[in-house]
C-alpha atoms as a PDB file:
ATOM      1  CA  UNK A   1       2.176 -55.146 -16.834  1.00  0.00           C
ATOM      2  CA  UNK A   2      -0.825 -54.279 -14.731  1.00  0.00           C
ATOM      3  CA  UNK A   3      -0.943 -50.588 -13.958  1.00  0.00           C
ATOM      4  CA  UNK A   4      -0.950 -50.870 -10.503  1.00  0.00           C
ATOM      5  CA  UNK A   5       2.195 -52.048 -10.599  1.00  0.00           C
ATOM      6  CA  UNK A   6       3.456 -49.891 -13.350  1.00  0.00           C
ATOM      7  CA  UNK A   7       2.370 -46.988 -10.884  1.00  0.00           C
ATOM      8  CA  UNK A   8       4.044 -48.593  -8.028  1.00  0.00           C
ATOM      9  CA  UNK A   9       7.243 -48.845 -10.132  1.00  0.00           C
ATOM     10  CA  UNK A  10       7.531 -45.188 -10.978  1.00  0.00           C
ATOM     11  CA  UNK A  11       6.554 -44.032  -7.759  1.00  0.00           C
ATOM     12  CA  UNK A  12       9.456 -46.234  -6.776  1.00  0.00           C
ATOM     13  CA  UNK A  13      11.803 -44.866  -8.999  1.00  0.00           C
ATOM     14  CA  UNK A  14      11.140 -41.848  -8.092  1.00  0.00           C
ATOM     15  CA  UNK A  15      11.992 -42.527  -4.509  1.00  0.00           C
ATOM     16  CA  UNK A  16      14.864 -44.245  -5.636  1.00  0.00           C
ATOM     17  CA  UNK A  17      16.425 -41.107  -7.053  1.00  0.00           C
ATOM     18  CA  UNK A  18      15.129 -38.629  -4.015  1.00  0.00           C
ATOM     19  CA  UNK A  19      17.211 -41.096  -1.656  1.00  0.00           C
ATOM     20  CA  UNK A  20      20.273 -40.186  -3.897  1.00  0.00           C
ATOM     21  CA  UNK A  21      21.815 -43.705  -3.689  1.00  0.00           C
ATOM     22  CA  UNK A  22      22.814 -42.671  -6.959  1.00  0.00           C
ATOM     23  CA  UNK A  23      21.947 -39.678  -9.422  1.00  0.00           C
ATOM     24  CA  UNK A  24      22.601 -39.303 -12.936  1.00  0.00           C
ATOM     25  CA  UNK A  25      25.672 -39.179 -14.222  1.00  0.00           C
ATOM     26  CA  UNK A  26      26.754 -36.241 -16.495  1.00  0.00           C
ATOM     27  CA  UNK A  27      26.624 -37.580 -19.667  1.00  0.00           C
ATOM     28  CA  UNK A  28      30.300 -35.983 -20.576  1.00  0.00           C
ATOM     29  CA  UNK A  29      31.169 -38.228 -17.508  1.00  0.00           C
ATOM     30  CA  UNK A  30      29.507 -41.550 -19.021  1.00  0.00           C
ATOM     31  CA  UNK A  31      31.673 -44.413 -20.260  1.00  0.00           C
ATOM     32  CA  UNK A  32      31.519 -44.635 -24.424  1.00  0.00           C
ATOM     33  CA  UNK A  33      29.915 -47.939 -24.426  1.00  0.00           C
ATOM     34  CA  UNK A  34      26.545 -47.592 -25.743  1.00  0.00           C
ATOM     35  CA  UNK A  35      23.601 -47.647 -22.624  1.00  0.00           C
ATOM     36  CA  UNK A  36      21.057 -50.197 -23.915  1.00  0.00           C
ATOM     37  CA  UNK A  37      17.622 -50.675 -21.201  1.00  0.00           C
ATOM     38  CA  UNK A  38      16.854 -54.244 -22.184  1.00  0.00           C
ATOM     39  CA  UNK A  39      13.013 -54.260 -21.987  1.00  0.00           C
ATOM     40  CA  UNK A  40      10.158 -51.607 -21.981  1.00  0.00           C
ATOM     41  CA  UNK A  41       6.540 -52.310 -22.826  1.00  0.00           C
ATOM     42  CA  UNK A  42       5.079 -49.095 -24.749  1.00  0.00           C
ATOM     43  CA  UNK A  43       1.182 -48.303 -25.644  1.00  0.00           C
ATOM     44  CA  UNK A  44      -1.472 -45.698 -26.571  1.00  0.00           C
ATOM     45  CA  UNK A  45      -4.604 -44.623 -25.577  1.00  0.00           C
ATOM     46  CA  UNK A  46      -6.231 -44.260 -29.799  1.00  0.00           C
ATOM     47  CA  UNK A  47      -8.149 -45.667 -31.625  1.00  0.00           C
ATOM     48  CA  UNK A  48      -5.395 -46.008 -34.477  1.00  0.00           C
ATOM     49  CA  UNK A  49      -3.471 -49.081 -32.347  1.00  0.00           C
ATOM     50  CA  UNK A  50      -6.706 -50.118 -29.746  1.00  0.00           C
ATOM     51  CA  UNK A  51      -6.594 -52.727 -26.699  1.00  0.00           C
ATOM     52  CA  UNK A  52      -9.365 -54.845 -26.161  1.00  0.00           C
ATOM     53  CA  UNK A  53      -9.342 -57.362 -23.597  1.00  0.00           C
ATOM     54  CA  UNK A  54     -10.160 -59.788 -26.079  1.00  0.00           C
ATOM     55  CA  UNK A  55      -7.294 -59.389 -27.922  1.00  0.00           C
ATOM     56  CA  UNK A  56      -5.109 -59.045 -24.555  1.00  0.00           C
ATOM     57  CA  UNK A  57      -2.927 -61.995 -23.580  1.00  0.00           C
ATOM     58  CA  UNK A  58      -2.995 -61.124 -19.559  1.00  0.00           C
ATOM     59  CA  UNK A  59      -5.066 -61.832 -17.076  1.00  0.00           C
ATOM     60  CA  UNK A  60      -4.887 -58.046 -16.014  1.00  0.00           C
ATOM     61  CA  UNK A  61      -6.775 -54.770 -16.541  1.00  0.00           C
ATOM     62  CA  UNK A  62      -6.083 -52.787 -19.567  1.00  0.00           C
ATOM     63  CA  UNK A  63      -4.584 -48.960 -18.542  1.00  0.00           C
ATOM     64  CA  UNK A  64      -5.751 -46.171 -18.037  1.00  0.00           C
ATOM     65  CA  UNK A  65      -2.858 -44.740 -18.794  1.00  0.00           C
ATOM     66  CA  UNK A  66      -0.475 -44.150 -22.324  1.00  0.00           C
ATOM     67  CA  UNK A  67       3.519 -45.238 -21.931  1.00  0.00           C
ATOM     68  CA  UNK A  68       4.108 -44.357 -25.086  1.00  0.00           C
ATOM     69  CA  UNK A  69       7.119 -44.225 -27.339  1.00  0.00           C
ATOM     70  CA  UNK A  70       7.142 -40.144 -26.828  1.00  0.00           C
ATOM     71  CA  UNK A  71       7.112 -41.193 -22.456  1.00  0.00           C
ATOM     72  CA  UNK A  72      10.518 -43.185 -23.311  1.00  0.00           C
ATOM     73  CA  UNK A  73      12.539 -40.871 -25.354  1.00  0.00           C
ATOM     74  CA  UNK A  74      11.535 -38.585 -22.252  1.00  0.00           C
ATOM     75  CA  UNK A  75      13.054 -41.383 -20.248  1.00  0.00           C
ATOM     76  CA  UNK A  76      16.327 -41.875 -21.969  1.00  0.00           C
ATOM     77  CA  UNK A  77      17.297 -38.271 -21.970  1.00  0.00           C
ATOM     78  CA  UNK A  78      16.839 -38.533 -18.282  1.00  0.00           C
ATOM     79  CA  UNK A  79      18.560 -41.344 -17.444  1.00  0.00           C
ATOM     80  CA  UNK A  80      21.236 -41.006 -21.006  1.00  0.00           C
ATOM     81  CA  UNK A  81      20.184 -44.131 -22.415  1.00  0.00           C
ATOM     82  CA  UNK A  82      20.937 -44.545 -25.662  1.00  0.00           C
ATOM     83  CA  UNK A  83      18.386 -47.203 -26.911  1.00  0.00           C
ATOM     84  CA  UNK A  84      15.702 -49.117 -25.663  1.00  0.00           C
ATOM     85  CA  UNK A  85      14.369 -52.341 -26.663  1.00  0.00           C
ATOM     86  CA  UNK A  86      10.482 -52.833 -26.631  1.00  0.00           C
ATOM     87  CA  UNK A  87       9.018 -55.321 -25.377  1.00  0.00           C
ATOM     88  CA  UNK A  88       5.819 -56.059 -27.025  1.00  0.00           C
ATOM     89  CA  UNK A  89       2.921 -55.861 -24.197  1.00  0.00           C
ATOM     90  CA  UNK A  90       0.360 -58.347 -23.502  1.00  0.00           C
ATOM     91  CA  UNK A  91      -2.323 -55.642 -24.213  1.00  0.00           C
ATOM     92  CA  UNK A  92      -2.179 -55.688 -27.819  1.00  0.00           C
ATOM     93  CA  UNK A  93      -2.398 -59.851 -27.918  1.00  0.00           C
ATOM     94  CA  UNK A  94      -0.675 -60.783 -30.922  1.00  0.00           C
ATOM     95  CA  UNK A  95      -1.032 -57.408 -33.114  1.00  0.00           C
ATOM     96  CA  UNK A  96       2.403 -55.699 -33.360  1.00  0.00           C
ATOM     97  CA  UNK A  97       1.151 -52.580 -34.991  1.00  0.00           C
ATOM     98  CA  UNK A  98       2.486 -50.032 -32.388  1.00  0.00           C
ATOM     99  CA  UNK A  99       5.422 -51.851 -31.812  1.00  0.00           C
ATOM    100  CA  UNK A 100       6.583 -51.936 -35.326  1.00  0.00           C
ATOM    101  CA  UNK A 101       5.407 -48.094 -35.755  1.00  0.00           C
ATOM    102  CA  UNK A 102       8.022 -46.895 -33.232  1.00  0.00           C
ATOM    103  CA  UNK A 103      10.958 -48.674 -34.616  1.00  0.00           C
ATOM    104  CA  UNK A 104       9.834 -47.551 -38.131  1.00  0.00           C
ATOM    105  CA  UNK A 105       9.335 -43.765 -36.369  1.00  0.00           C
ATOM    106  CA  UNK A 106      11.793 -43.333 -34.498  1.00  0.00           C
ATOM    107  CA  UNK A 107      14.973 -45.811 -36.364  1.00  0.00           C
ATOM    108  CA  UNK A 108      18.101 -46.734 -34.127  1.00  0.00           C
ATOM    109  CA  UNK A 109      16.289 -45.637 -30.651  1.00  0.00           C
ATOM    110  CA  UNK A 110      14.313 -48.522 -30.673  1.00  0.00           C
ATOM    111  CA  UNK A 111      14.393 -52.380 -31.018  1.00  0.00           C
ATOM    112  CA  UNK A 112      11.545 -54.240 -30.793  1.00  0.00           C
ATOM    113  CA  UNK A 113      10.481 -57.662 -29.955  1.00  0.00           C
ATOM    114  CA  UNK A 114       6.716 -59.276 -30.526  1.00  0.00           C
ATOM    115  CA  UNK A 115       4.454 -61.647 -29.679  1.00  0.00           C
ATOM    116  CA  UNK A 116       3.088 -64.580 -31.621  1.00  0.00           C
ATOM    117  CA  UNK A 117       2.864 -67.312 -28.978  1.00  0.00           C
ATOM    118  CA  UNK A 118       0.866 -67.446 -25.887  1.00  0.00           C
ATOM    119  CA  UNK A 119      -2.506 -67.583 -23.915  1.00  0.00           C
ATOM    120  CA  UNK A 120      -5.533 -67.353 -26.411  1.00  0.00           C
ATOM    121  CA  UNK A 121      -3.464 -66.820 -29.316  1.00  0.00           C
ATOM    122  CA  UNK A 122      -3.031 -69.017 -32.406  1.00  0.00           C
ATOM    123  CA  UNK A 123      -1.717 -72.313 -31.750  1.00  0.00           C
ATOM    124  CA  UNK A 124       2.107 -72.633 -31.352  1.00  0.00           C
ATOM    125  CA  UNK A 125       2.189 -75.045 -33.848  1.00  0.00           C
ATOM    126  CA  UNK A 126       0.413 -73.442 -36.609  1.00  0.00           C
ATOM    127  CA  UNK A 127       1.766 -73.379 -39.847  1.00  0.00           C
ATOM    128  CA  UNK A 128       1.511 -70.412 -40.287  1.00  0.00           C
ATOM    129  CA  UNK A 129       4.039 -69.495 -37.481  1.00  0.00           C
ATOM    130  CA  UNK A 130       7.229 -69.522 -39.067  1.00  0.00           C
ATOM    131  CA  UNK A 131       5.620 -66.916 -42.344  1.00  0.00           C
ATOM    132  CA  UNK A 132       4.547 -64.768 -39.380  1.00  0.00           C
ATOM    133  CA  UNK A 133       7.872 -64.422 -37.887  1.00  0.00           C
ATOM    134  CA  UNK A 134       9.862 -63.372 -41.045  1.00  0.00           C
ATOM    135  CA  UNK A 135       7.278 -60.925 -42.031  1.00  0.00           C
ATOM    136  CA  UNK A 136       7.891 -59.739 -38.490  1.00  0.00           C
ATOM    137  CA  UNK A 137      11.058 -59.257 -39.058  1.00  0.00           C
ATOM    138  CA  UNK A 138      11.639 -58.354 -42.399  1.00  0.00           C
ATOM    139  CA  UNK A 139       8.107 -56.015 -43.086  1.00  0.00           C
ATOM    140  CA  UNK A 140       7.469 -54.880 -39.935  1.00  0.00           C
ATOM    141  CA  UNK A 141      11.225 -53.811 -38.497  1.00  0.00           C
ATOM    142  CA  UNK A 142      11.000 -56.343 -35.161  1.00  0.00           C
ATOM    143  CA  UNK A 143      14.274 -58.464 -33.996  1.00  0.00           C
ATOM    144  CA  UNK A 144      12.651 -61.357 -32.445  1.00  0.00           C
ATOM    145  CA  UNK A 145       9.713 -62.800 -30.006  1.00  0.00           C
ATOM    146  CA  UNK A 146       8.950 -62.715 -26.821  1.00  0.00           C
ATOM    147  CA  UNK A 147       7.427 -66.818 -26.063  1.00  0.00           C
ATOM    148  CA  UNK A 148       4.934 -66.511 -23.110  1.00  0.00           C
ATOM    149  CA  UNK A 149       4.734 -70.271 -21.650  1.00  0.00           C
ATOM    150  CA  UNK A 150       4.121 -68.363 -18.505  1.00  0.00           C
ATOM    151  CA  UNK A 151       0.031 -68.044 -19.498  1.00  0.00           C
ATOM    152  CA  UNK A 152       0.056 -71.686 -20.004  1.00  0.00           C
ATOM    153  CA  UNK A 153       1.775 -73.278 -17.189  1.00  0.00           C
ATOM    154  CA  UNK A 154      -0.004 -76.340 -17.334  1.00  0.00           C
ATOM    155  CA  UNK A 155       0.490 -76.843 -20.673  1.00  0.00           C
ATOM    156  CA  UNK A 156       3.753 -78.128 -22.658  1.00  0.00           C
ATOM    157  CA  UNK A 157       4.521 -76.939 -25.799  1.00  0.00           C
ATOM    158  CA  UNK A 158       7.461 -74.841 -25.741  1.00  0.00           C
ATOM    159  CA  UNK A 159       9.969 -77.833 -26.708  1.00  0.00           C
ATOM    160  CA  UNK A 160       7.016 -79.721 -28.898  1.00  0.00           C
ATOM    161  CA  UNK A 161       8.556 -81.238 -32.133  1.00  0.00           C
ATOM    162  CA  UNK A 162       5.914 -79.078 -33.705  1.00  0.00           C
ATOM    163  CA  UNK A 163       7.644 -75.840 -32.758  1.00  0.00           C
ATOM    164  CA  UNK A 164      10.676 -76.942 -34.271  1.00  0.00           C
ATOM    165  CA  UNK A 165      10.093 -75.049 -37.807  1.00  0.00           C
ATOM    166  CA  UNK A 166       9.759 -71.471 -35.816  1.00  0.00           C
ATOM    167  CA  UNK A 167      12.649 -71.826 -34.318  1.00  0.00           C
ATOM    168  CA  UNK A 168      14.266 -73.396 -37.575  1.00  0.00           C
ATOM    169  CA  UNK A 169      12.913 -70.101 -39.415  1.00  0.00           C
ATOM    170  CA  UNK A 170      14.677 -67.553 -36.086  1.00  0.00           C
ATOM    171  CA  UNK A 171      17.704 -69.158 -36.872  1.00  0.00           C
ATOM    172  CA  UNK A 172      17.499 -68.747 -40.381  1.00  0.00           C
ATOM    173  CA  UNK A 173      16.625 -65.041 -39.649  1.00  0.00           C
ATOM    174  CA  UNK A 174      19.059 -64.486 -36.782  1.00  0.00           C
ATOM    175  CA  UNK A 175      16.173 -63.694 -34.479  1.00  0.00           C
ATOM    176  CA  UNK A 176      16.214 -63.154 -30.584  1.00  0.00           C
ATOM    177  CA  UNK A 177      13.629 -64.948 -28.479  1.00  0.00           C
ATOM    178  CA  UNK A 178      12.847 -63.777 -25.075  1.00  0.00           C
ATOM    179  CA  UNK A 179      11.288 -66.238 -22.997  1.00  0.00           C
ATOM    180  CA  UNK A 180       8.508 -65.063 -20.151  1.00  0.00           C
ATOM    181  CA  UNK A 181       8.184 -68.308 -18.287  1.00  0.00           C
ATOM    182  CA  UNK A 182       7.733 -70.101 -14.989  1.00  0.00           C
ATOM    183  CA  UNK A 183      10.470 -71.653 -13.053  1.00  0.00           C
ATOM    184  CA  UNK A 184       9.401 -75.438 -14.120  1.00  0.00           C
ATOM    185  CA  UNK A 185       9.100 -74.304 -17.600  1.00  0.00           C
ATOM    186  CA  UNK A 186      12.761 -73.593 -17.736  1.00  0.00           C
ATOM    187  CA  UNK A 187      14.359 -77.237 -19.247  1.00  0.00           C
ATOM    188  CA  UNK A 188      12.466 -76.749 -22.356  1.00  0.00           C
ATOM    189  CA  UNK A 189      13.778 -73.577 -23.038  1.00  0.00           C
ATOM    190  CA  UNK A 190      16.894 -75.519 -22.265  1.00  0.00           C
ATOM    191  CA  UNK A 191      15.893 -78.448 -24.953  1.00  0.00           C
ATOM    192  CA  UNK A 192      15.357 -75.440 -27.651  1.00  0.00           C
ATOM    193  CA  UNK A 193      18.228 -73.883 -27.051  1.00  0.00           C
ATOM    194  CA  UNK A 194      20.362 -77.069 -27.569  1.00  0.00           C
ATOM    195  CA  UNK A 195      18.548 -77.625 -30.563  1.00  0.00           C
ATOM    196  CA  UNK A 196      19.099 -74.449 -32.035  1.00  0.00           C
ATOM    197  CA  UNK A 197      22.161 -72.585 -31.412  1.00  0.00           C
ATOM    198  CA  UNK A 198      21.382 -69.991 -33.363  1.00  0.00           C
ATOM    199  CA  UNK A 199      18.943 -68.986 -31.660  1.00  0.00           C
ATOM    200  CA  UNK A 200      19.687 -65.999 -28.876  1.00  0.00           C
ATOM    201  CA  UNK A 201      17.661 -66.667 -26.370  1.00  0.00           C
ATOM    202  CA  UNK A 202      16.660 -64.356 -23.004  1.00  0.00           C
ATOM    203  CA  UNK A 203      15.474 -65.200 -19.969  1.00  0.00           C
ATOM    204  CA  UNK A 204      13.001 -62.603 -18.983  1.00  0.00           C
ATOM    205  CA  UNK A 205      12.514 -61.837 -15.037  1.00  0.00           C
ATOM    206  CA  UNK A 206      14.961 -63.971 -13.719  1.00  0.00           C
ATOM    207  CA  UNK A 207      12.054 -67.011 -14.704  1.00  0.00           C
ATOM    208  CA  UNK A 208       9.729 -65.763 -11.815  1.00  0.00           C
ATOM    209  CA  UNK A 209      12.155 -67.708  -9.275  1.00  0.00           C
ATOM    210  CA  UNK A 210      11.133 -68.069  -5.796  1.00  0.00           C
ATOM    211  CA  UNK A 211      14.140 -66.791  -3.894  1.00  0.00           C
ATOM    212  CA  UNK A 212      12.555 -68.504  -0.669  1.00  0.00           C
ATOM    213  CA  UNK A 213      12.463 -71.976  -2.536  1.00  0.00           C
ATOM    214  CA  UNK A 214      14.926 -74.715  -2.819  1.00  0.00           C
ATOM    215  CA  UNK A 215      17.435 -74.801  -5.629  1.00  0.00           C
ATOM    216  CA  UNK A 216      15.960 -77.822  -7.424  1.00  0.00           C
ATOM    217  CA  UNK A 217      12.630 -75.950  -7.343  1.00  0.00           C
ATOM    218  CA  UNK A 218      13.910 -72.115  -7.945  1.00  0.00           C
ATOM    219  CA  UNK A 219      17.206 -70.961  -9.089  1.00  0.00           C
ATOM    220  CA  UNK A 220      18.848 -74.563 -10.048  1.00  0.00           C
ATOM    221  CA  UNK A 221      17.629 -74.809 -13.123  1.00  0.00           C
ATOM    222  CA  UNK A 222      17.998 -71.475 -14.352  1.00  0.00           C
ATOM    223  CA  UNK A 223      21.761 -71.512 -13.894  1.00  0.00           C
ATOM    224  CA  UNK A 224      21.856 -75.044 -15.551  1.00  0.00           C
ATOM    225  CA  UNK A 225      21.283 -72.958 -18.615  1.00  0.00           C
ATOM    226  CA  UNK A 226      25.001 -71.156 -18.756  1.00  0.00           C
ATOM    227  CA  UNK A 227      26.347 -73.917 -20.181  1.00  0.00           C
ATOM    228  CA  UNK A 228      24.655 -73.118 -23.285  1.00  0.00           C
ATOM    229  CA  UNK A 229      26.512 -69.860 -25.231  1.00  0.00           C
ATOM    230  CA  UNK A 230      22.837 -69.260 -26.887  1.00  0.00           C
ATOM    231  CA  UNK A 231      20.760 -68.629 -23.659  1.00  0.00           C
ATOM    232  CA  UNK A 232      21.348 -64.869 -21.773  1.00  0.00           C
ATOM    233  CA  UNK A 233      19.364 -63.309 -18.446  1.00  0.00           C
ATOM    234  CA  UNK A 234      17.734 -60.513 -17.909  1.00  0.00           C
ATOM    235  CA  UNK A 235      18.357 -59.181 -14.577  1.00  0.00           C
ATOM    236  CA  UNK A 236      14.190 -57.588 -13.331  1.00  0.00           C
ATOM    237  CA  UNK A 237      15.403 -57.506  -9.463  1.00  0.00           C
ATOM    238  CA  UNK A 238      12.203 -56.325  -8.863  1.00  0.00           C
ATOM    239  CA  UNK A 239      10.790 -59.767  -9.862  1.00  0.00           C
ATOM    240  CA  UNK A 240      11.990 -62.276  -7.393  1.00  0.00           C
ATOM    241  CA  UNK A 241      12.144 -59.707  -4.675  1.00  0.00           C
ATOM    242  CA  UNK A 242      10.364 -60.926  -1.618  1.00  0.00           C
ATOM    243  CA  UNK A 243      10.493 -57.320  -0.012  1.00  0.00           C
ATOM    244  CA  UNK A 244       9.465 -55.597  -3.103  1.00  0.00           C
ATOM    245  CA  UNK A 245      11.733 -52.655  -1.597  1.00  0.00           C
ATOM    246  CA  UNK A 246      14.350 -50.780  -3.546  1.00  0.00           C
ATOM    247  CA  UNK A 247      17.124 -51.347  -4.325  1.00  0.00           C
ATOM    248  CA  UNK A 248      15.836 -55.103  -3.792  1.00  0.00           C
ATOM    249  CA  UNK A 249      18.779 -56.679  -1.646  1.00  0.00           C
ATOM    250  CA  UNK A 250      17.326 -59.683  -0.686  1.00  0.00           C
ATOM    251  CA  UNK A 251      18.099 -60.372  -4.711  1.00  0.00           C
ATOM    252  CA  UNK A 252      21.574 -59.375  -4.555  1.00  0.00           C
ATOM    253  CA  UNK A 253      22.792 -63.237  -3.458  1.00  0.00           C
ATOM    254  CA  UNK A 254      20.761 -64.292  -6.250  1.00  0.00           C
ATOM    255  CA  UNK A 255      22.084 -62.018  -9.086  1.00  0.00           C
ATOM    256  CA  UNK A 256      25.652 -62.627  -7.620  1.00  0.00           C
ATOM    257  CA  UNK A 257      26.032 -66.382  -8.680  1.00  0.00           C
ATOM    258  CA  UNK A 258      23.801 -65.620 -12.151  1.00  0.00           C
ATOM    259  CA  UNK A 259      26.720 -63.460 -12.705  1.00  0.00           C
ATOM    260  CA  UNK A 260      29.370 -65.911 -11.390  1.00  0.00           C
ATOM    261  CA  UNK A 261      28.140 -68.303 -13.911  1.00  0.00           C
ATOM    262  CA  UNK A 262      26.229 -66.243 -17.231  1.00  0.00           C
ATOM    263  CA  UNK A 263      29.076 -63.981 -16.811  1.00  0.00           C
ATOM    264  CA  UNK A 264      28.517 -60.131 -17.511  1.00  0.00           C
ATOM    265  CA  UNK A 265      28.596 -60.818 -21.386  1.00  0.00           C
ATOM    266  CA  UNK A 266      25.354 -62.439 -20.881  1.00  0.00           C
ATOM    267  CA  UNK A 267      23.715 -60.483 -18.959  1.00  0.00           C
ATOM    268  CA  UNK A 268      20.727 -57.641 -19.660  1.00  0.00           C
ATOM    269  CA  UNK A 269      19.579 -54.673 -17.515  1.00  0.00           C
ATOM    270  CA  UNK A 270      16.325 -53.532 -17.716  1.00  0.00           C
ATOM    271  CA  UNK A 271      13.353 -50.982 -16.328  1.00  0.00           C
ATOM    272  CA  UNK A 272      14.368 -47.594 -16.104  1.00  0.00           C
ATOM    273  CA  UNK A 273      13.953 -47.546 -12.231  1.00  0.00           C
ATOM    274  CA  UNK A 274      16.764 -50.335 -11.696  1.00  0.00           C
ATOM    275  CA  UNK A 275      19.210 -48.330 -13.767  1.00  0.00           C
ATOM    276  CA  UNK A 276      21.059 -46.773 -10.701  1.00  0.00           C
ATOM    277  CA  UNK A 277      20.934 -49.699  -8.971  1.00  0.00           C
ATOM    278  CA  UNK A 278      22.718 -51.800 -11.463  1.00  0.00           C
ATOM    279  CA  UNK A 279      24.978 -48.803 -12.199  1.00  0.00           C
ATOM    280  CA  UNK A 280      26.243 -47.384  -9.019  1.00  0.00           C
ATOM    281  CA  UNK A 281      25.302 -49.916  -6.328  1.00  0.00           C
ATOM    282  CA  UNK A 282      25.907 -53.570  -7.097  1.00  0.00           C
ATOM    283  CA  UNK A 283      29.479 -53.937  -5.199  1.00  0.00           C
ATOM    284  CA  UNK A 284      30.904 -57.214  -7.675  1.00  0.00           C
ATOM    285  CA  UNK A 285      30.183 -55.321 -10.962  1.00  0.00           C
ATOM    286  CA  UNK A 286      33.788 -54.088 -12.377  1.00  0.00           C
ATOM    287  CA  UNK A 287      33.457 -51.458 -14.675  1.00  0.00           C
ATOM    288  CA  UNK A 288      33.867 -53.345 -17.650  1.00  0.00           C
ATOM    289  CA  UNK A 289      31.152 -55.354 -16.480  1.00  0.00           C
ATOM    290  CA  UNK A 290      28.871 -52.787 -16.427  1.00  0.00           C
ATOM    291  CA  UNK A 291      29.692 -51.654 -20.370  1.00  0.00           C
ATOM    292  CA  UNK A 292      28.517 -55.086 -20.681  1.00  0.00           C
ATOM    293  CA  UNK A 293      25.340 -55.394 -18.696  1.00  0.00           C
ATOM    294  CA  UNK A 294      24.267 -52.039 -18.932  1.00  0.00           C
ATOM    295  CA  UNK A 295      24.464 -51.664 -22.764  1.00  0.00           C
ATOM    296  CA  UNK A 296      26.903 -53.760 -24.900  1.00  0.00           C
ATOM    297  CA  UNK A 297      25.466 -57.078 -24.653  1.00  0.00           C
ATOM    298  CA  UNK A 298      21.955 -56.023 -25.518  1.00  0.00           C
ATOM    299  CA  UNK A 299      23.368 -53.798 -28.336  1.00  0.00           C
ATOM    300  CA  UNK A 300      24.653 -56.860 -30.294  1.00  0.00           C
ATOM    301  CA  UNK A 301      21.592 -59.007 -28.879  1.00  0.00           C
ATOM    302  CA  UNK A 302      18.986 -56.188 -30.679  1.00  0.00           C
ATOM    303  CA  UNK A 303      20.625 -55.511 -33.244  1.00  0.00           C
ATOM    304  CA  UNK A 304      21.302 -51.982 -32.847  1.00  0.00           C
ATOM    305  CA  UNK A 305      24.738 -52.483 -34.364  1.00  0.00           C
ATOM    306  CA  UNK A 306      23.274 -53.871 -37.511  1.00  0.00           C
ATOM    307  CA  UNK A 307      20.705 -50.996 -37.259  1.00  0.00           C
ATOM    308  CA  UNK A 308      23.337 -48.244 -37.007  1.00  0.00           C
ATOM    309  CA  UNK A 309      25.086 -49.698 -40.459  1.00  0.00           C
END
């Protein structure tokens, strides 16, 4: 995530909280269900886990700035989350090292999912591939990937018969993918997903819709997806927003009929600065939808169940 943006967000969040559409909640007065935020990126400034921009998958600075596994713990007790799920970031390419290091560090806080396919990394058909993934998993203490099509939208080869023994080997594994894509990259996700059922899959960002654009060409195909049980959403209102301005109501339409037809059991919240707005302001949530969206769905979908015993 490019640290402009990054900055923007907290800055946001910050404002979000001053304009008291919603402090935090006691945590005496917080439901039981567990509070899960979906996605964080996390990184360091040493020379133990470095960033190069070779090795970065982006087309974006590198930071200037550390948002470290230490920054969300500080995060969580603020907002009473109890888990977070890491979301490997583009600056670190394809090397999981700090990724793996804070599940190993800090065990049932964190989830974490990596990269292994995308812009300027190894082929998405190499061999190799599917031994990469379950060392992932099984050595390094991850619960999935996160696919980046997004870095090659002019190039198909999420749904290429050659991918077909990765995703063989996440099924095998019971590993999550989530999927960073563009909006006409969204029917092979679709063509995976049939193919492999057992395969959890996540939409990241809403797909980048365009909110402004016609269903065919924006939101469409993204809800064509519900009909498979594999293939969840992760809600990023900040995404698709065309005002950019919290708490992001020209998404609301948008996330309304996602929910009408993912349903809150497949549905993810993530980004410590839309926590309020998913908790307190969002008039169509009930409040067992929100035990869903704001923590039980991504518990299963992580793992954190499995971690916890």
């Amino acid at each position: 995530m490019p640290t402009r943006l990054i900055n923007s967000l907290l800055l946001s969040r910050r404002q979000l909280l001053l304009a008291g559409i919603g402090a935090v909640v006691p945590w005496a007065q917080q439901t039981k269900a567990p509070v899960v935020n979906g996605a964080e990126h996390a990184w360091v400034l040493n020379s133990k886990y470095p960033m190069t921009r070779e090795m970065a998958v982006c087309p974006t600075n590198l930071p200037d700035h550390e948002y470290s596994a230490e920054f969300l713990l500080a995060e969580m007790k603020t907002y009473k989350v109890d888990h977070v799920v890491i979301s490997h970031v583009c600056y670190y390419g394809r090397d999981n090292a700090y990724a793996s290091y804070c599940v190993k560090k800090y065990p049932g806080r964190f989830a974490a999912i990596g990269l292994l396919v995308g812009h300027r990394l190894h082929a998405p058909d190499d061999r190799e591939n599917p031994s990469r993934l379950e060392r992932l998993i099984k050595e390094d203490g991850l619960i999935g990937l996160r696919l980046s099509p997004i870095y090659n939208r002019d190039v198909v080869w999420l749904n290429d018969p050659l991918c077909y023994p990765l995703w063989k080997k996440a099924e095998q594994l019971g590993a999550t993918f989530n999927i960073f894509l563009a909006p006409h990259q969204v029917k092979q996700v679709g063509d995976m997903a049939a193919r492999f059922p057992g395969v959890n899959v996540v939409i990241d960002h809403i797909a980048m819709i365009d909110i402004a654009a016609s269903d065919s060409a924006g939101f469409g195909p993204l809800l064509d997806l519900a009909k498979l049980s594999n293939v969840y959403v992760r809600t990023s209102l900040h995404n698709p927003s065309k005002t950019k301005e919290m708490p992001y109501r020209d998404v609301w339409p948008f996330l309304r009929r996602m929910y009408d037809r993912f349903g809150p059991r497949r549905m993810v919240w993530a980004n410590f600065f839309e926590y309020q707005i998913m908790k307190e302001m969002i008039p169509f949530f009930t409040a067992e939808d929100k035990e869903w969206i704001l923590g039980r769905t991504a518990h299963q979908l992580y793992g954190f169940g499995r971690a916890a015993g």
